[in-house]
C-alpha atoms as a PDB file:
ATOM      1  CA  UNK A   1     143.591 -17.270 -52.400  1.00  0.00           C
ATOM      2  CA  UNK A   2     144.197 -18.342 -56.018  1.00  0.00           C
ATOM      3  CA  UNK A   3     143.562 -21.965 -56.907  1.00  0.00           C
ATOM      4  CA  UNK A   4     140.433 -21.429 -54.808  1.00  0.00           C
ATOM      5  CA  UNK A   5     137.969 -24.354 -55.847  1.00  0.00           C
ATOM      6  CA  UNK A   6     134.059 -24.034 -56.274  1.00  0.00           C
ATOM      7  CA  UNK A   7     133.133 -25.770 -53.249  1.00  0.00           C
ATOM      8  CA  UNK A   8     133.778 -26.436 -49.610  1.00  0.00           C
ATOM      9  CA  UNK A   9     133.363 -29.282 -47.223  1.00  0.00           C
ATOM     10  CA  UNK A  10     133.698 -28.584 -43.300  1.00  0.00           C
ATOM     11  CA  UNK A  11     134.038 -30.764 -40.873  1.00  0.00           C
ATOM     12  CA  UNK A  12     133.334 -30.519 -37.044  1.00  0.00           C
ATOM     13  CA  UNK A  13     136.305 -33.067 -36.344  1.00  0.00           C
ATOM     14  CA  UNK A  14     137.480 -35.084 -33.569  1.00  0.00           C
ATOM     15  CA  UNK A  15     140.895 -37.413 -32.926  1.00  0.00           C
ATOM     16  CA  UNK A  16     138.775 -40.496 -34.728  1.00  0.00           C
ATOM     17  CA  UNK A  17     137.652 -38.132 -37.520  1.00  0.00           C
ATOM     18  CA  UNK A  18     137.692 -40.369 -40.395  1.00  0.00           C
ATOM     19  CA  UNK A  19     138.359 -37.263 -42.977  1.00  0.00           C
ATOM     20  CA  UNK A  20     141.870 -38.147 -44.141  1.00  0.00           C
ATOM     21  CA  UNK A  21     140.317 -40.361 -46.146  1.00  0.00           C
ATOM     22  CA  UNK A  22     138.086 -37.764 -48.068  1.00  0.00           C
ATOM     23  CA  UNK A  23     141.101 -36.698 -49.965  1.00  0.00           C
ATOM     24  CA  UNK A  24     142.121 -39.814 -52.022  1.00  0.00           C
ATOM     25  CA  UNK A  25     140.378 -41.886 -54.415  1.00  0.00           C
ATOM     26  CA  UNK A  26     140.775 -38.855 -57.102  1.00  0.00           C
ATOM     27  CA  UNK A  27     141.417 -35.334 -57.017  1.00  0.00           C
ATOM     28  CA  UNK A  28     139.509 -33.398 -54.857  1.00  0.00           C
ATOM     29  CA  UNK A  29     136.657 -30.751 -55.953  1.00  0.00           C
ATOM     30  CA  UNK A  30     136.188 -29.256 -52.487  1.00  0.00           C
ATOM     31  CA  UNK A  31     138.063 -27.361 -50.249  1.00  0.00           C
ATOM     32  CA  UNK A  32     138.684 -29.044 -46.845  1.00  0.00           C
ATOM     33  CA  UNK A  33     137.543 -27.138 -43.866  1.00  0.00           C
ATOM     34  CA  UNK A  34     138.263 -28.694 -40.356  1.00  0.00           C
ATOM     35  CA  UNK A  35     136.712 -27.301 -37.585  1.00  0.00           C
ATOM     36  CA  UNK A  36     137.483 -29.678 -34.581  1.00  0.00           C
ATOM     37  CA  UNK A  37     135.589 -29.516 -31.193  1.00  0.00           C
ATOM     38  CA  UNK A  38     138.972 -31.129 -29.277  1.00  0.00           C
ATOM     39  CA  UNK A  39     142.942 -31.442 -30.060  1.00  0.00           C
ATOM     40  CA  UNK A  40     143.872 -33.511 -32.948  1.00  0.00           C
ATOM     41  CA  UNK A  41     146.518 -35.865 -33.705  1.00  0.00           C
ATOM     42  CA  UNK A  42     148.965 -33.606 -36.402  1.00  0.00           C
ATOM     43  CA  UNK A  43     148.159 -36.159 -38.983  1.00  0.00           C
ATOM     44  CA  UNK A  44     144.466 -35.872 -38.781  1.00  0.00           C
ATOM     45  CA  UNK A  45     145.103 -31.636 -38.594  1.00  0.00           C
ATOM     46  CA  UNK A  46     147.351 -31.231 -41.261  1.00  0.00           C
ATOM     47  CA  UNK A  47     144.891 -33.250 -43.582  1.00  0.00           C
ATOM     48  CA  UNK A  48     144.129 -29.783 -44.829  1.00  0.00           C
ATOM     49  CA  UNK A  49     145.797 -25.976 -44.455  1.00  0.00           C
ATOM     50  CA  UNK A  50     142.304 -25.072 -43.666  1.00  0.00           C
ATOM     51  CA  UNK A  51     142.337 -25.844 -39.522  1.00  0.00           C
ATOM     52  CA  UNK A  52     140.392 -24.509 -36.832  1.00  0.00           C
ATOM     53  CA  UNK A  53     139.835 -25.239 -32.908  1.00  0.00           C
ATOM     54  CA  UNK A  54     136.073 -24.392 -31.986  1.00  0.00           C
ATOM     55  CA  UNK A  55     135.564 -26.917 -28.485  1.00  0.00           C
ATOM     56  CA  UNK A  56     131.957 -26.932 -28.245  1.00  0.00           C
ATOM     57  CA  UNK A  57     128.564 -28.358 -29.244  1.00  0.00           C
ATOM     58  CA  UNK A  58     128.061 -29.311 -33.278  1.00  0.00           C
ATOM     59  CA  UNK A  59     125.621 -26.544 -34.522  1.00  0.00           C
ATOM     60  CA  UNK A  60     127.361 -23.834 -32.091  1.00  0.00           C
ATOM     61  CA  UNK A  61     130.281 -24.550 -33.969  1.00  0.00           C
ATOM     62  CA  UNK A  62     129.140 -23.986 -37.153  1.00  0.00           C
ATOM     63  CA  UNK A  63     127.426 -21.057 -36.227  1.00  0.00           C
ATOM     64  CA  UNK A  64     130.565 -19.768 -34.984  1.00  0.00           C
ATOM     65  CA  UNK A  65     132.624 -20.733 -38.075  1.00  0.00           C
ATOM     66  CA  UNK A  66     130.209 -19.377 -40.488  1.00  0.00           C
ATOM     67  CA  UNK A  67     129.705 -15.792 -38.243  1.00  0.00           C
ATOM     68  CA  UNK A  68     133.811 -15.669 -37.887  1.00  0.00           C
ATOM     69  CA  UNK A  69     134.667 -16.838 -41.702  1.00  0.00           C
ATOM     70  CA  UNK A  70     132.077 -14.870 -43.431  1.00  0.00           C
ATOM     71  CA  UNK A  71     133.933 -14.658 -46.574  1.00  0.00           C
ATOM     72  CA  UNK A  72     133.725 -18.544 -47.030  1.00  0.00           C
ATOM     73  CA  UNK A  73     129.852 -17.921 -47.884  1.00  0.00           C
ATOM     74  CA  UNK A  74     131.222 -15.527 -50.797  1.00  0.00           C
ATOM     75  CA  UNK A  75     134.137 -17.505 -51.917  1.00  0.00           C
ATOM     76  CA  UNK A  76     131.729 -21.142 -52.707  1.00  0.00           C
ATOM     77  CA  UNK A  77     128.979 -22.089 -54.957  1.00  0.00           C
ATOM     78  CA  UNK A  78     128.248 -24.859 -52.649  1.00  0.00           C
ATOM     79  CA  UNK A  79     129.327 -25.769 -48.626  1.00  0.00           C
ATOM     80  CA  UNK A  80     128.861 -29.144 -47.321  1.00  0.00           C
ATOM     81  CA  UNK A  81     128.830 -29.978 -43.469  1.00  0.00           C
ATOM     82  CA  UNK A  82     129.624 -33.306 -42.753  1.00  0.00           C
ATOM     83  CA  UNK A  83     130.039 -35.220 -39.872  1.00  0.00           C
ATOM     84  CA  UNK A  84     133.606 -36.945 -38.793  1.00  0.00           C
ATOM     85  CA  UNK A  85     132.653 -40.330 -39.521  1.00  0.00           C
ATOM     86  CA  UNK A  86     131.674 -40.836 -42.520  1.00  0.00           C
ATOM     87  CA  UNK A  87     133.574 -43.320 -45.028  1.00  0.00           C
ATOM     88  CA  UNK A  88     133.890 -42.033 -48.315  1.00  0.00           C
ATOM     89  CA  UNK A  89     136.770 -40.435 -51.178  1.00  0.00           C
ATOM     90  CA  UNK A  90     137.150 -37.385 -52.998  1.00  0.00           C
ATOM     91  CA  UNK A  91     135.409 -39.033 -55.858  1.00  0.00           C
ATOM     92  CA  UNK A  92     132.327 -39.404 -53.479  1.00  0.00           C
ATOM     93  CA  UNK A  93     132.290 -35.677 -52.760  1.00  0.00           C
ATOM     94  CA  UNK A  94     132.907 -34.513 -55.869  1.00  0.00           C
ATOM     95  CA  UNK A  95     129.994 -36.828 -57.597  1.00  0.00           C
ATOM     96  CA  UNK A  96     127.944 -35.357 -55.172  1.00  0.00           C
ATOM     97  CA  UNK A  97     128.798 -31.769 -55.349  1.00  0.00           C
ATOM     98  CA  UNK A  98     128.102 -32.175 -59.114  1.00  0.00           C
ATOM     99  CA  UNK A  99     124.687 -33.599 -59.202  1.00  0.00           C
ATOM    100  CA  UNK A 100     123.364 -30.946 -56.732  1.00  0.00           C
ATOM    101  CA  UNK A 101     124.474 -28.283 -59.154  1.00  0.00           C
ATOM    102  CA  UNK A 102     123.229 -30.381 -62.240  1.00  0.00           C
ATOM    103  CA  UNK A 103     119.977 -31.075 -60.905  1.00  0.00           C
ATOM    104  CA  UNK A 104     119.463 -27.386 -59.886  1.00  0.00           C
ATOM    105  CA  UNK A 105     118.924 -28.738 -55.924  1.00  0.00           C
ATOM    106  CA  UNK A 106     119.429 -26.141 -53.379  1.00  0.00           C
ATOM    107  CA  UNK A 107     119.952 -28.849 -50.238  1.00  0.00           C
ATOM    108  CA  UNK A 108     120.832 -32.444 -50.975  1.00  0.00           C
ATOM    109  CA  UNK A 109     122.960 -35.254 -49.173  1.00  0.00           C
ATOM    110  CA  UNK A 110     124.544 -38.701 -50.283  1.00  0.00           C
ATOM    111  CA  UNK A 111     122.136 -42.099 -49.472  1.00  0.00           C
ATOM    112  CA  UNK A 112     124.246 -44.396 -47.088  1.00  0.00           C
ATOM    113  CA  UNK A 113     125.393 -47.515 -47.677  1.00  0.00           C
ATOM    114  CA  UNK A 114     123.657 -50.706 -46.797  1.00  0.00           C
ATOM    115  CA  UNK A 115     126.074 -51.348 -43.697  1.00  0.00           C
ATOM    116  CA  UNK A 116     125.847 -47.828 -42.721  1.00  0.00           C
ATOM    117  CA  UNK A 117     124.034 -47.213 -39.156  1.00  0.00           C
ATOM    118  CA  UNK A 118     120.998 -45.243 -39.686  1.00  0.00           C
ATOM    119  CA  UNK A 119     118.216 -43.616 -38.066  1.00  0.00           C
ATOM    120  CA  UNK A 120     115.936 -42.797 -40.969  1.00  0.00           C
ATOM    121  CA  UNK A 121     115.223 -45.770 -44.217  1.00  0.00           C
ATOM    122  CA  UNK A 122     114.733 -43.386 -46.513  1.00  0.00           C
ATOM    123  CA  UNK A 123     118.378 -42.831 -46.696  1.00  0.00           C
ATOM    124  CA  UNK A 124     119.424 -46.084 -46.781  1.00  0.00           C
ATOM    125  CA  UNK A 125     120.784 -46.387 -51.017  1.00  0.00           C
ATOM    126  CA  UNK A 126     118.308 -47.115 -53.470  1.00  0.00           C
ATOM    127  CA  UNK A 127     120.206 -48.568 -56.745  1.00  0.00           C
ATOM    128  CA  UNK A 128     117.161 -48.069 -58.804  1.00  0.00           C
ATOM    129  CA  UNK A 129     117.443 -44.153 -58.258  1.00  0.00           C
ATOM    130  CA  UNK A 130     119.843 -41.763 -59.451  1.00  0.00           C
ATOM    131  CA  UNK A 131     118.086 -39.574 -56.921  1.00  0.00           C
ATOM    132  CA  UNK A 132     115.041 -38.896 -54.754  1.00  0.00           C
ATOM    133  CA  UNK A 133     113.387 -35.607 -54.106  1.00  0.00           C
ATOM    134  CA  UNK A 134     112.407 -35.513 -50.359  1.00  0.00           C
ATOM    135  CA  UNK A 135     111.138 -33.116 -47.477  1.00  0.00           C
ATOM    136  CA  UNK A 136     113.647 -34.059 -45.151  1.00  0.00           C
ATOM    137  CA  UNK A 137     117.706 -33.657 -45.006  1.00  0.00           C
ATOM    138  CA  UNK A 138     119.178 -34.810 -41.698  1.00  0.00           C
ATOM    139  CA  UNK A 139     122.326 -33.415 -40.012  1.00  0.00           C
ATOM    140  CA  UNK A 140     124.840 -35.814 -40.980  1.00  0.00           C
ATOM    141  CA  UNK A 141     125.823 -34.646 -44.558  1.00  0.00           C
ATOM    142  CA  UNK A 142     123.894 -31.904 -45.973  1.00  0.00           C
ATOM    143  CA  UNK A 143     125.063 -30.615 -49.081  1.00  0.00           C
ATOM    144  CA  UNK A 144     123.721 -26.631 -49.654  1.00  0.00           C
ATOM    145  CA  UNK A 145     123.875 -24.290 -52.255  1.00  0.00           C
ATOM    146  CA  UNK A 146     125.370 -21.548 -50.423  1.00  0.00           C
ATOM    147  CA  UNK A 147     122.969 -18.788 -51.355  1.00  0.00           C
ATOM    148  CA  UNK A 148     120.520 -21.623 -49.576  1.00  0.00           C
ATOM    149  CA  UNK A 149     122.569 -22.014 -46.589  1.00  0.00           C
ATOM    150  CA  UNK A 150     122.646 -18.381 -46.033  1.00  0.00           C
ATOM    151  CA  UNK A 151     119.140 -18.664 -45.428  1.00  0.00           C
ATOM    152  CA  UNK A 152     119.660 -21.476 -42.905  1.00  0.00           C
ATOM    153  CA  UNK A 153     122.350 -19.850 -40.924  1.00  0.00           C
ATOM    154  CA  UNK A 154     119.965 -18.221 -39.183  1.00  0.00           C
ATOM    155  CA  UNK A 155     119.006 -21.840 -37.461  1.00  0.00           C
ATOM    156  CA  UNK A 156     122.427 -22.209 -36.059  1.00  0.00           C
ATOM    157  CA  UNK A 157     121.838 -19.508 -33.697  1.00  0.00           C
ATOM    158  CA  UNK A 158     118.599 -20.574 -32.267  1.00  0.00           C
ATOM    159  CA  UNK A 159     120.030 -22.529 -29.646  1.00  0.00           C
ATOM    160  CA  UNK A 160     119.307 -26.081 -30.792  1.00  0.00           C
ATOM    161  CA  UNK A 161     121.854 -28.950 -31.019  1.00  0.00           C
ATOM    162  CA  UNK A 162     118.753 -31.281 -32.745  1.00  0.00           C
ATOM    163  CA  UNK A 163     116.099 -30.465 -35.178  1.00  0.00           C
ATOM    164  CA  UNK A 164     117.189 -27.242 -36.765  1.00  0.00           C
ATOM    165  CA  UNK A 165     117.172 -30.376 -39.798  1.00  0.00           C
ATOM    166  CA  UNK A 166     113.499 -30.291 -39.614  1.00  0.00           C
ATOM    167  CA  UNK A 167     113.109 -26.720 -40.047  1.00  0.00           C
ATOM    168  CA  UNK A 168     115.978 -26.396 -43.071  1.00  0.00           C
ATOM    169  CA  UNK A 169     113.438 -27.571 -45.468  1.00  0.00           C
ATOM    170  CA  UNK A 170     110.948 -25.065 -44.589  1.00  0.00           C
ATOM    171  CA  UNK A 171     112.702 -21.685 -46.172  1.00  0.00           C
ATOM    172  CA  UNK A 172     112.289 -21.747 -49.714  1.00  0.00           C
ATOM    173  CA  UNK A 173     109.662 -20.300 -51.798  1.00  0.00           C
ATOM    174  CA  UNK A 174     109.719 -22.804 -54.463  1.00  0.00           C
ATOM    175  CA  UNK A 175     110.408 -26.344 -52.584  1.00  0.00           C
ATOM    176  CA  UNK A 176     108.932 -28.882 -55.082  1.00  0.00           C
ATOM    177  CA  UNK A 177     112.154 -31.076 -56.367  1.00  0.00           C
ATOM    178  CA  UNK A 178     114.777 -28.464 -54.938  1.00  0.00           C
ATOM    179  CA  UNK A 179     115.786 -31.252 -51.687  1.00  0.00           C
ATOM    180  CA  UNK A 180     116.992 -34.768 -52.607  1.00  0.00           C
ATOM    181  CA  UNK A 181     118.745 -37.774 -51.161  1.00  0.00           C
ATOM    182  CA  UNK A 182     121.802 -39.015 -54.258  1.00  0.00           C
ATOM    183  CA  UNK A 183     121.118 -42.538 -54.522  1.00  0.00           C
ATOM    184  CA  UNK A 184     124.281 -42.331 -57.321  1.00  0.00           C
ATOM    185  CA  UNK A 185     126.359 -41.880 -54.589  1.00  0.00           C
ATOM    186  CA  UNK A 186     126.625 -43.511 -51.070  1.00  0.00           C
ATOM    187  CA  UNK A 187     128.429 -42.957 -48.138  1.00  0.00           C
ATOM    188  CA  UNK A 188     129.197 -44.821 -44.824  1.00  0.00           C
ATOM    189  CA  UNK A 189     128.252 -43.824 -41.582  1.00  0.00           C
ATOM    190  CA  UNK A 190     130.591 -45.989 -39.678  1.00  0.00           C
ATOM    191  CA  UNK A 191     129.477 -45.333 -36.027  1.00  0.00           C
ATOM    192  CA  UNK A 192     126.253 -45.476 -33.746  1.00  0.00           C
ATOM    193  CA  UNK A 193     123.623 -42.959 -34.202  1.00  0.00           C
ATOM    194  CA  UNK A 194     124.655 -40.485 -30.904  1.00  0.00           C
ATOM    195  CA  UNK A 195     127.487 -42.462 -30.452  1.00  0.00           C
ATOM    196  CA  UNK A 196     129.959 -39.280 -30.748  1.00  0.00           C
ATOM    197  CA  UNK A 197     127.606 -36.972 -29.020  1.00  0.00           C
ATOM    198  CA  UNK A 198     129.217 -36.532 -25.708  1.00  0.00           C
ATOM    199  CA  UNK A 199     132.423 -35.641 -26.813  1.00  0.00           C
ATOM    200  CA  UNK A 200     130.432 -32.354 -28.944  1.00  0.00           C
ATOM    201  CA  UNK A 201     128.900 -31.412 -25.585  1.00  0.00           C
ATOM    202  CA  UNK A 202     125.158 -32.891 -26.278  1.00  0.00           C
ATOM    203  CA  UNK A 203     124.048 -35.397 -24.361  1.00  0.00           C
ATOM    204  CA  UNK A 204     122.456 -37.537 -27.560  1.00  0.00           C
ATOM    205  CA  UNK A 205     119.877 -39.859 -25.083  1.00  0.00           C
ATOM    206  CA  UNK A 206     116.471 -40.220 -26.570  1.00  0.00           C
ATOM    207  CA  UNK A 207     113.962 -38.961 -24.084  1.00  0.00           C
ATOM    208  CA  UNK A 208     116.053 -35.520 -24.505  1.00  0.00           C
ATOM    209  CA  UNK A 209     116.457 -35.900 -28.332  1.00  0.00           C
ATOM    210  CA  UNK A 210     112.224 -36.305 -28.217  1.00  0.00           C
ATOM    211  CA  UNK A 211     111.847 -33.149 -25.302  1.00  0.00           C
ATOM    212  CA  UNK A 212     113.959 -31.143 -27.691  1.00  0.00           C
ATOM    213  CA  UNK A 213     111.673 -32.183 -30.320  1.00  0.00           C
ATOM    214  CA  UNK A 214     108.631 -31.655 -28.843  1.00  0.00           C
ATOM    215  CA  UNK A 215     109.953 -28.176 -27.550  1.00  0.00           C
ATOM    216  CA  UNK A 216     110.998 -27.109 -31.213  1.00  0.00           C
ATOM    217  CA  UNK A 217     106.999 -28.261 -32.455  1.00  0.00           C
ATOM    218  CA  UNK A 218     105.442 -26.184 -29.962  1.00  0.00           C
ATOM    219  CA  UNK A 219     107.406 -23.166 -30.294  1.00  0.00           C
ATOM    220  CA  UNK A 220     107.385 -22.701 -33.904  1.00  0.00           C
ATOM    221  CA  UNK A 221     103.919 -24.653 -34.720  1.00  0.00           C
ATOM    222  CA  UNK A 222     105.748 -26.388 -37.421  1.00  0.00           C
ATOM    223  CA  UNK A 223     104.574 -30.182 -37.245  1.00  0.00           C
ATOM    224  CA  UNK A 224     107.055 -32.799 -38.724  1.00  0.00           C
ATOM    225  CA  UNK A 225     105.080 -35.899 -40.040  1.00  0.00           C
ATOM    226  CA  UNK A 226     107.587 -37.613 -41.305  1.00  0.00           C
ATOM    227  CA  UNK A 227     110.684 -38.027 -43.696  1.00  0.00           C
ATOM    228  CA  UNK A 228     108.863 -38.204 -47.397  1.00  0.00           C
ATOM    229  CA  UNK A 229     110.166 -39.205 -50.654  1.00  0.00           C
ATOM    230  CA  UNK A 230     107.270 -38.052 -52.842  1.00  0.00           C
ATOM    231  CA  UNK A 231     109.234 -38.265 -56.579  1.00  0.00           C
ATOM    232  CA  UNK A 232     112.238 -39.620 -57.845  1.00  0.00           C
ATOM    233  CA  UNK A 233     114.876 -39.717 -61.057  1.00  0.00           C
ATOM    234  CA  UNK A 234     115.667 -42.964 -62.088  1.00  0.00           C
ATOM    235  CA  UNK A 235     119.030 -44.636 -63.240  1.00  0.00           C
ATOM    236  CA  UNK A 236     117.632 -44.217 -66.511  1.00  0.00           C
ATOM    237  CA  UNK A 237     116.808 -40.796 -66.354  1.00  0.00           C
ATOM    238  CA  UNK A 238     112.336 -41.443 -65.740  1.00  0.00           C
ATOM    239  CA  UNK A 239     110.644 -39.105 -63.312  1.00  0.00           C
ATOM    240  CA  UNK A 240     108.710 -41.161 -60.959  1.00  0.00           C
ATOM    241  CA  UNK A 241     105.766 -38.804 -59.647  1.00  0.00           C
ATOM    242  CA  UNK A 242     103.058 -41.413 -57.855  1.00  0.00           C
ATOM    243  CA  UNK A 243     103.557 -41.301 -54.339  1.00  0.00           C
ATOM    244  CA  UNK A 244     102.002 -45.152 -54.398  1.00  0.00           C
ATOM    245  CA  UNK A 245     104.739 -46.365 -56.559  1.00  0.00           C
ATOM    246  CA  UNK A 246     107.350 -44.262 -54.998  1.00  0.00           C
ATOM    247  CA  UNK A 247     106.377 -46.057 -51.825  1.00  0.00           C
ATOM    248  CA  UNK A 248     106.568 -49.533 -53.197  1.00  0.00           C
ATOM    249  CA  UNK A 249     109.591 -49.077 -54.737  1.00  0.00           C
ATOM    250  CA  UNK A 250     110.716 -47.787 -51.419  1.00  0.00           C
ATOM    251  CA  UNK A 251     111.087 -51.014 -50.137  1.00  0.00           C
ATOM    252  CA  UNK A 252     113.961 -52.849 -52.663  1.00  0.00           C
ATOM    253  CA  UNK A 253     116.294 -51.972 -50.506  1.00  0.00           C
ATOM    254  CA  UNK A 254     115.636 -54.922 -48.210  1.00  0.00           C
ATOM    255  CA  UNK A 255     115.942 -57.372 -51.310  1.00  0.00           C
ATOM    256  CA  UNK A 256     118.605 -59.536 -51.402  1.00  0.00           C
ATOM    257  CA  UNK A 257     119.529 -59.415 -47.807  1.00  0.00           C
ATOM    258  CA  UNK A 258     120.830 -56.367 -45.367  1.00  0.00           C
ATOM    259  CA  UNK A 259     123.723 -55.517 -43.711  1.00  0.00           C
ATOM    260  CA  UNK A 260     123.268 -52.812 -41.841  1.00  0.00           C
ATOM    261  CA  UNK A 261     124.335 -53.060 -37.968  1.00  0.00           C
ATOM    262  CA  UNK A 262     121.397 -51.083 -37.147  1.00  0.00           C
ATOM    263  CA  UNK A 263     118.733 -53.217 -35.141  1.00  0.00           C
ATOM    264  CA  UNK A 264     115.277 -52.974 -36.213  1.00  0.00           C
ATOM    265  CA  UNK A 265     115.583 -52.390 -39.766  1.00  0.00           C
ATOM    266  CA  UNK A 266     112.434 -53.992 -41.236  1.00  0.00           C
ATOM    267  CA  UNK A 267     110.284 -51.907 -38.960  1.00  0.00           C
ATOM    268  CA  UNK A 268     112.178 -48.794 -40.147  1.00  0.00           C
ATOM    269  CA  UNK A 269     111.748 -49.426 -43.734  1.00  0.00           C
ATOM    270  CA  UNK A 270     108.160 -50.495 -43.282  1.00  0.00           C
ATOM    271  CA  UNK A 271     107.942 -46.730 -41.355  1.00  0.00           C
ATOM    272  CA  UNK A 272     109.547 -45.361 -44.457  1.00  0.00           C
ATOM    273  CA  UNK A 273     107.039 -47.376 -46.560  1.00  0.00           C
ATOM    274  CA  UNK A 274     103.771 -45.897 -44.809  1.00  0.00           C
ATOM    275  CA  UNK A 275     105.483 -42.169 -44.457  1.00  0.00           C
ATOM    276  CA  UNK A 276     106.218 -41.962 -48.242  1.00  0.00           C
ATOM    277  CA  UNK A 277     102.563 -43.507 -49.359  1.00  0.00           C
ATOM    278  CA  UNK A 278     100.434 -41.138 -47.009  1.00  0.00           C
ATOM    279  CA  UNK A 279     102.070 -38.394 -44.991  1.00  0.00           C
ATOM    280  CA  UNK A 280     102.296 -34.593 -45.988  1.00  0.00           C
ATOM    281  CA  UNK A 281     105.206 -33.155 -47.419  1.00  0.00           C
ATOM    282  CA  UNK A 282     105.141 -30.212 -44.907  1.00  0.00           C
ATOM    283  CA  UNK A 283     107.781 -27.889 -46.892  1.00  0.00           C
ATOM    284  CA  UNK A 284     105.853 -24.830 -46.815  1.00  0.00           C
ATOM    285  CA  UNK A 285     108.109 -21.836 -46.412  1.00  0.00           C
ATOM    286  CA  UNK A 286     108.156 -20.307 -42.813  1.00  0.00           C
ATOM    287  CA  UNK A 287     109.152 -16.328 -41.926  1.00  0.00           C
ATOM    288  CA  UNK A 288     112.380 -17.635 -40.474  1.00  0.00           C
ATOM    289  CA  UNK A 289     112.350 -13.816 -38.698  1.00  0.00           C
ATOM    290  CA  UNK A 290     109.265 -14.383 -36.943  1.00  0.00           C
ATOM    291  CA  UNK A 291     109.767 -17.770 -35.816  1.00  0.00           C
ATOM    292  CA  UNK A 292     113.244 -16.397 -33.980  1.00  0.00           C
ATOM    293  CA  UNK A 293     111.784 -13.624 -32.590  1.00  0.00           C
ATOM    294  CA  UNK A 294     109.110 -16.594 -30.714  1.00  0.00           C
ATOM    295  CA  UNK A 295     111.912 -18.854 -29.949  1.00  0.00           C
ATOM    296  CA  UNK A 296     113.641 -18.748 -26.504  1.00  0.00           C
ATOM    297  CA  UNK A 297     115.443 -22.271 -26.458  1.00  0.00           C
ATOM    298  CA  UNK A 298     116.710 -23.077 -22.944  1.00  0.00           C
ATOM    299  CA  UNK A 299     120.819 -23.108 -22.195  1.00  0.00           C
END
């Protein structure tokens, strides 16, 4: 394929996917893979050339993508998976794309925008960060270097539709400032946290999101203690290395007011507060092989 860019963005898409918009607001740096779990409108499939029809659960998808498009791992520097409702342009993307590759990160995803529903403060923007290193990437827009999200594939097949995102931090020798949230770029997430769920085959309800969980934790022995931001690059270029002033800092988000639709919000950030000031990091490389061979997820 000539004209072939140096990185990819797919999609697991459905009839409200909100990834027309991706392409305008400048001149995409990212080829557009969609991967849609049901029948889309034409408009929303002919977005790109790049079209696929996987029904199914989220991870399964992309397990079967990546297993039946091998060469896409070759043909990229760096893949992004993001979900299909996200708000955000070309320009976004591309911003994003580049920092990861300038900052040498090998998985990294946009902050979200004040009005964005959330599940976790620490992704919420920061404005006085350009970015924040952190032990913790969630599902909805990771950003990989692909010869990092090789590594990871082997998550996808476990059998999970939750919490492989707690493990993807866990498989790199060297994880010190290699994982970041990009507070210089911020994205929307426009609906509900499990809103979509049902329609990708997972039922998203939270005593099976925690059983899941608590399933994963006791057959791999690896213990999340929380989403961590223990460093950060400031606007102005200033590594910030004190996990005390990391954590106070954590909190200027609320300043000035919140709009987020997302109930609870003080309580989240104050979460986010205690987290970053005194849990571990917990990114100590697993044997991905071993852990697999212990697994035996249920159907």
């Amino acid at each position: 394929m000539s004209g072939r860019k140096r990185n990819a963005v797919v999609v697991r898409a459905g009839r409200r996917s909100t990834h027309p918009g991706w392409l305008t607001g400048g001149t995409p740096d990212f080829d557009l893979f969609i991967v849609a779990y049901e029948l889309l409108p034409d408009a929303t499939a002919e977005a790109s050339s790049h079209h696929y029809l996987i029904v199914g659960t989220k991870v399964s998808g992309w397990s079967r993508f990546f297993t039946e498009n091998a060469w896409i791992l070759d043909a990229y520097d760096a893949i992004a998976l993001l979900d299909d409702d996200l708000a955000c342009t070309a320009q976004d993307i591309n911003r994003c794309f580049a920092i990861g590759r300038e900052e040498k990160l090998s998985l990294w995803q946009p902050s979200l925008t004040a009005d964005s529903y959330f599940s976790y403060a620490i992704f919420v923007q920061n404005k006085f960060f350009k970015l924040r290193y952190v032990n913790f990437i969630e599902m909805m827009c990771p950003f990989f270097r692909t010869s990092y999200l090789k590594l990871a594939l082997p998550l996808f097949k476990l059998g999970f539709e939750t919490g492989i995102d707690r493990l993807w931090c866990c498989l790199s020798p060297a994880p010190r400032r290699t994982f970041a949230v990009i507070d210089a770029v911020a994205v929307a997430h426009t609906r509900s946290v499990g809103e979509n769920s049902k329609a990708q085959g997972f039922v998203g309800k939270r005593a099976t999101y925690d059983l899941v969980l608590a399933q994963m934790e006791d057959m791999t022995k690896i213990r999340f203690s929380g989403a961590v931001a223990y460093a950060g690059l400031t606007r102005r270029g200033k590594i910030i290395r004190k996990r005390a002033t990391m954590a106070a800092l954590s909190l200027l988000p609320l300043i000035g007011g919140f709009g987020s639709p997302t109930q609870k919000i003080v309580k989240r950030f104050l979460t986010h507060f205690r987290h970053t000031l005194t849990r571990p990091i917990n990114n100590d490389p697993i044997d991905l092989n071993a852990v697999s061979a212990r697994l035996k997820p249920s159907a």
